[in-house]
N, C-alpha and C. Protein backbone atom coordinates (compact mmCIF):
# COMPACT_ATOMS: atom_id res chain seq x y z
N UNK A 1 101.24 84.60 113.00
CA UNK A 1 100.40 85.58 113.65
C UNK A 1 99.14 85.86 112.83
N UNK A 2 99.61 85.78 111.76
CA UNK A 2 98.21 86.10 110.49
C UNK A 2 96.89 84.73 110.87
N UNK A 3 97.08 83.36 110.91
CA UNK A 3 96.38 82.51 111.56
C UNK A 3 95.32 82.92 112.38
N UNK A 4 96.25 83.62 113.63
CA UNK A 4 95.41 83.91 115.09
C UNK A 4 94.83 84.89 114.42
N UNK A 5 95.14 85.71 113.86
CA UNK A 5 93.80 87.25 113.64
C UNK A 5 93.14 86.84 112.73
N UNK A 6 92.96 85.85 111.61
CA UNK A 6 91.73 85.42 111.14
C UNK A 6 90.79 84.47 111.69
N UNK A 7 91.63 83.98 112.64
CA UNK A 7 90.58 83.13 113.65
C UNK A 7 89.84 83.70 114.63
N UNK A 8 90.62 84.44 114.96
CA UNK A 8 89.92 85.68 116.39
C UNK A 8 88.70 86.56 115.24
N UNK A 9 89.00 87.07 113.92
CA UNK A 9 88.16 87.58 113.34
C UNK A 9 86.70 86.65 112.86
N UNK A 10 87.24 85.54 112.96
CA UNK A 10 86.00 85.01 112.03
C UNK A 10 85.30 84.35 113.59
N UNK A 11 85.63 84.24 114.70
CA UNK A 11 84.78 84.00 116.13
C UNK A 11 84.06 85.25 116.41
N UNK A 12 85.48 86.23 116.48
CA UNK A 12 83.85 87.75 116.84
C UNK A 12 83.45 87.90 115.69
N UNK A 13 82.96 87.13 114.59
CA UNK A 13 81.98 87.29 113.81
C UNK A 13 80.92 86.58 113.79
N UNK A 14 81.05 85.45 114.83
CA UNK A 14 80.12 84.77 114.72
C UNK A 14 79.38 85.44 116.17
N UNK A 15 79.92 85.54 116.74
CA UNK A 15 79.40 86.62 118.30
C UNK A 15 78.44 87.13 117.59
N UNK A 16 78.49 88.68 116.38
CA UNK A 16 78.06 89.70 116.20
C UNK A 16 77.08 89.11 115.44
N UNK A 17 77.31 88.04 114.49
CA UNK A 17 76.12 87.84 113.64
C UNK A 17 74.79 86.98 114.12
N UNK A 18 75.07 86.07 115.49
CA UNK A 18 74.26 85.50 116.07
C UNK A 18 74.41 85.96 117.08
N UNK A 19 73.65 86.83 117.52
CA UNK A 19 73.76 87.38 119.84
C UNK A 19 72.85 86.41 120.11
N UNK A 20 71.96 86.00 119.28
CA UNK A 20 70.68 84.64 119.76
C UNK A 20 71.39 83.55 120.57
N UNK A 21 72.67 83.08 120.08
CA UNK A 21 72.68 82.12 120.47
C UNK A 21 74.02 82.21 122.00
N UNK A 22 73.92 83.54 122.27
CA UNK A 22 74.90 83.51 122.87
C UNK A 22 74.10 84.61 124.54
N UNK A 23 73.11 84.52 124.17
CA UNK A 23 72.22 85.56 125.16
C UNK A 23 72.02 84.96 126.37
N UNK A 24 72.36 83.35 126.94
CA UNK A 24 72.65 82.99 128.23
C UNK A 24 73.67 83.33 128.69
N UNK A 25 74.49 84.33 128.11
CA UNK A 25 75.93 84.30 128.83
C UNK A 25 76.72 85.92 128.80
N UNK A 26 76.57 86.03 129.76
CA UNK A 26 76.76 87.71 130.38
C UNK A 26 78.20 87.98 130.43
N UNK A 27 79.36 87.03 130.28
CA UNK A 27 80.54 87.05 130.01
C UNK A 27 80.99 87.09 129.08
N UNK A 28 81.77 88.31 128.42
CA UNK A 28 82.07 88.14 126.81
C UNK A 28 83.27 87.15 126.29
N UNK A 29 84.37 86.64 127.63
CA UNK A 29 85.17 85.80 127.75
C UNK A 29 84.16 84.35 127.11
N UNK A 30 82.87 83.84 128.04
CA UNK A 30 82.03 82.72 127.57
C UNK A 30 81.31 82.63 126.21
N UNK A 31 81.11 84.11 125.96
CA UNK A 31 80.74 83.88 124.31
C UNK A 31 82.18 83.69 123.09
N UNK A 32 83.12 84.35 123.24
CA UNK A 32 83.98 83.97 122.77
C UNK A 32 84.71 82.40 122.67
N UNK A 33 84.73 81.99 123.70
CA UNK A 33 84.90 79.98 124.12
C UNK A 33 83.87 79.67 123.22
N UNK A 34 82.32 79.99 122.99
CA UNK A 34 81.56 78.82 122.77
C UNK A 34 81.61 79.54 121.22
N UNK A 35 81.51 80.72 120.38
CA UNK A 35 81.92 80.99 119.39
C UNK A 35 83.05 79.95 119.18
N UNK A 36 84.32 79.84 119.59
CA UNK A 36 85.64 79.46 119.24
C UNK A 36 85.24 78.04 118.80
N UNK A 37 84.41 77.67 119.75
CA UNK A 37 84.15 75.75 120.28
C UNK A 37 83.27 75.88 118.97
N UNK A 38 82.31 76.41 117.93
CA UNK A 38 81.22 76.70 117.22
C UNK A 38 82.08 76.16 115.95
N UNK A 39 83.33 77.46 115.71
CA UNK A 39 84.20 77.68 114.50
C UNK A 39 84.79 75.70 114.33
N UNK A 40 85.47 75.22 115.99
CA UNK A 40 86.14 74.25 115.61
C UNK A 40 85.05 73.17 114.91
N UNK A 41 84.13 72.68 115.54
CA UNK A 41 83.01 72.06 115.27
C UNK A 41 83.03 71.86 113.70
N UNK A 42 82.09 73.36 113.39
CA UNK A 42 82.02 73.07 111.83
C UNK A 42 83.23 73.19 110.96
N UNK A 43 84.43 73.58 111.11
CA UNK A 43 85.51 73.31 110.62
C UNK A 43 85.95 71.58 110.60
N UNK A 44 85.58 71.03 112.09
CA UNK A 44 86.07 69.44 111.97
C UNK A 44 85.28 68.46 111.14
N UNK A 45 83.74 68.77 110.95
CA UNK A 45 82.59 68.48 110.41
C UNK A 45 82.43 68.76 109.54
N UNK A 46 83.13 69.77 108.78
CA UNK A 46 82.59 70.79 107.32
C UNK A 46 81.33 70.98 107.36
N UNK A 47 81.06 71.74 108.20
CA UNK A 47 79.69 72.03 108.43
C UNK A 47 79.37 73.22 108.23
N UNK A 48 78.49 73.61 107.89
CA UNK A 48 77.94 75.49 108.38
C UNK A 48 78.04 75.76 110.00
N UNK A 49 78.11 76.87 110.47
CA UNK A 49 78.11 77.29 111.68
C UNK A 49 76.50 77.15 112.48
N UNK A 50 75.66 77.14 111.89
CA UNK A 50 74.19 77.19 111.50
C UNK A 50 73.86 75.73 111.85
N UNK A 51 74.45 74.99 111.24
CA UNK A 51 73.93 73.48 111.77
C UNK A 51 74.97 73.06 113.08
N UNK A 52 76.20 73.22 113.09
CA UNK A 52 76.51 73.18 113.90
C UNK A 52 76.49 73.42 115.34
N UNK A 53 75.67 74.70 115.30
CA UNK A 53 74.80 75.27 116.57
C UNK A 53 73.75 73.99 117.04
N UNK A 54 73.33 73.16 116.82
CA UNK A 54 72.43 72.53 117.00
C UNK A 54 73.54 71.10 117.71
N UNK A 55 74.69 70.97 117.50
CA UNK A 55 75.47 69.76 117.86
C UNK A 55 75.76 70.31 119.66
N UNK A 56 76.05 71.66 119.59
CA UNK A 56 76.41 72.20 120.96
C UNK A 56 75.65 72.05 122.18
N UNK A 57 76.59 70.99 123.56
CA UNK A 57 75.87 71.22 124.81
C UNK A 57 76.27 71.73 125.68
N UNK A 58 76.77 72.68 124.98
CA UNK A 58 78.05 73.87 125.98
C UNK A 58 76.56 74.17 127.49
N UNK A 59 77.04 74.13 128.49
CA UNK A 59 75.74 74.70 129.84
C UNK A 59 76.59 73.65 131.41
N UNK A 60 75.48 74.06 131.59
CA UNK A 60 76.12 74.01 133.57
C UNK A 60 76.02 72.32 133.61
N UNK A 61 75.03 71.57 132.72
CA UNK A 61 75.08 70.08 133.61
C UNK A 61 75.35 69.23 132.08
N UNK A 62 76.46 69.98 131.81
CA UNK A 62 76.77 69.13 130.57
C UNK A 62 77.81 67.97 130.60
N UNK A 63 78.14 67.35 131.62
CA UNK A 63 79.21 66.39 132.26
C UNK A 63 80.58 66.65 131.36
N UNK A 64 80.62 68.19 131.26
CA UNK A 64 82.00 68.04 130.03
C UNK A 64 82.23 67.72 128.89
N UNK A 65 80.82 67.54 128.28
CA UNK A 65 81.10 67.41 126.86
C UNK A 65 80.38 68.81 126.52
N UNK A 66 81.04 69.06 125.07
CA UNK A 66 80.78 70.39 124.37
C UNK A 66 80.26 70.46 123.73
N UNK A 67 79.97 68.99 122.54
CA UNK A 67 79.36 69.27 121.33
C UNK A 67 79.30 67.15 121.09
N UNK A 68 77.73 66.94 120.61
CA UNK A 68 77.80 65.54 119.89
C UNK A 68 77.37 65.69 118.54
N UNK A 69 78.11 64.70 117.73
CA UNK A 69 77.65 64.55 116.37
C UNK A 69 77.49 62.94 116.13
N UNK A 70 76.27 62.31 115.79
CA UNK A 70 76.47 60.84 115.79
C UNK A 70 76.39 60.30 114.01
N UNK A 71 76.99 60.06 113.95
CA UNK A 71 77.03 59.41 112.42
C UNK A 71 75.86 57.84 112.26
N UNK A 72 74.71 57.95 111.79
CA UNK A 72 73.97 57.06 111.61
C UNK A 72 74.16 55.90 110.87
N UNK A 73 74.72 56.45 109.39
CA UNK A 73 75.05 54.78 109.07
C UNK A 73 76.17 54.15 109.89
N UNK A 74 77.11 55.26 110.71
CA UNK A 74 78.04 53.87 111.33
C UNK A 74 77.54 53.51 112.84
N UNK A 75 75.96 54.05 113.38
CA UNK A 75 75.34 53.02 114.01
C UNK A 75 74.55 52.13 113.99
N UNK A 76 74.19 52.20 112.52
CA UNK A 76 73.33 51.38 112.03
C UNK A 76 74.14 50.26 112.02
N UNK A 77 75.32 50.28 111.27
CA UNK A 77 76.10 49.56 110.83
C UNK A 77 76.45 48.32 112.04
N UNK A 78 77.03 49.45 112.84
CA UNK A 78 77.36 48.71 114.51
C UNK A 78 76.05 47.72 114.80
N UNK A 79 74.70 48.39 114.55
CA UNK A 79 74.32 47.37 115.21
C UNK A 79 73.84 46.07 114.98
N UNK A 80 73.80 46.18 113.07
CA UNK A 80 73.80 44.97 112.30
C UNK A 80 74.49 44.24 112.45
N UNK A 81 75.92 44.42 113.09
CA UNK A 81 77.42 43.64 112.86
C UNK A 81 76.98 42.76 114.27
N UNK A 82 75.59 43.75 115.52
CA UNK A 82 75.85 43.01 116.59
C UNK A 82 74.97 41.90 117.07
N UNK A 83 73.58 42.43 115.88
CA UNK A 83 72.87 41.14 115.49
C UNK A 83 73.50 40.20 114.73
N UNK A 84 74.08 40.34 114.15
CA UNK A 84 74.90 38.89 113.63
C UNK A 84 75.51 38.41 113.94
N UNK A 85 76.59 38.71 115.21
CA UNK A 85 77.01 38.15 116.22
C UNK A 85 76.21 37.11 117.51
N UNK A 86 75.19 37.79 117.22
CA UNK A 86 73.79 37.36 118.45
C UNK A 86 73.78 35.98 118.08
């Protein structure tokens, strides 16, 4: 139970400390989701919450995705491997 109330604490903290980024959304249920979706992000990324805001395409014509992060050297990588295949 201790888990869930530091997780629920550290989302409405990100609510309260950024309303900027949460001011399209008149539902406090929707700021809480995209807070929650914020926390997992930079937790999976080790990221700041701060850069992580910038990965998010939480909105109406987002075909269901929530958040991209693209790792450059492993597309660089990909695409050297696909010129040398060429």
């Amino acid at each position: 139970m201790i888990e869930k109330q530091i997780i629920d604490q550290r989302v409405r903290n990100i609510v309260d400390k950024y309303p900027e980024w949460f001011e399209d959304l008149s539902d406090d249920d929707r700021k809480i989701s995209r807070a929650f979706l914020l926390l997992g992000v930079s937790s999976e990324l080790d990221i700041e919450v701060t850069e992580a805001i910038t990965l998010i395409t939480d909105g109406r014509h987002d075909a269901a995705i929530d958040a991209i992060q693209f790792n450059m050297t492993s597309l660089l990588h990909s695409f050297k491997l696909s010129i040398r295949e060429s």
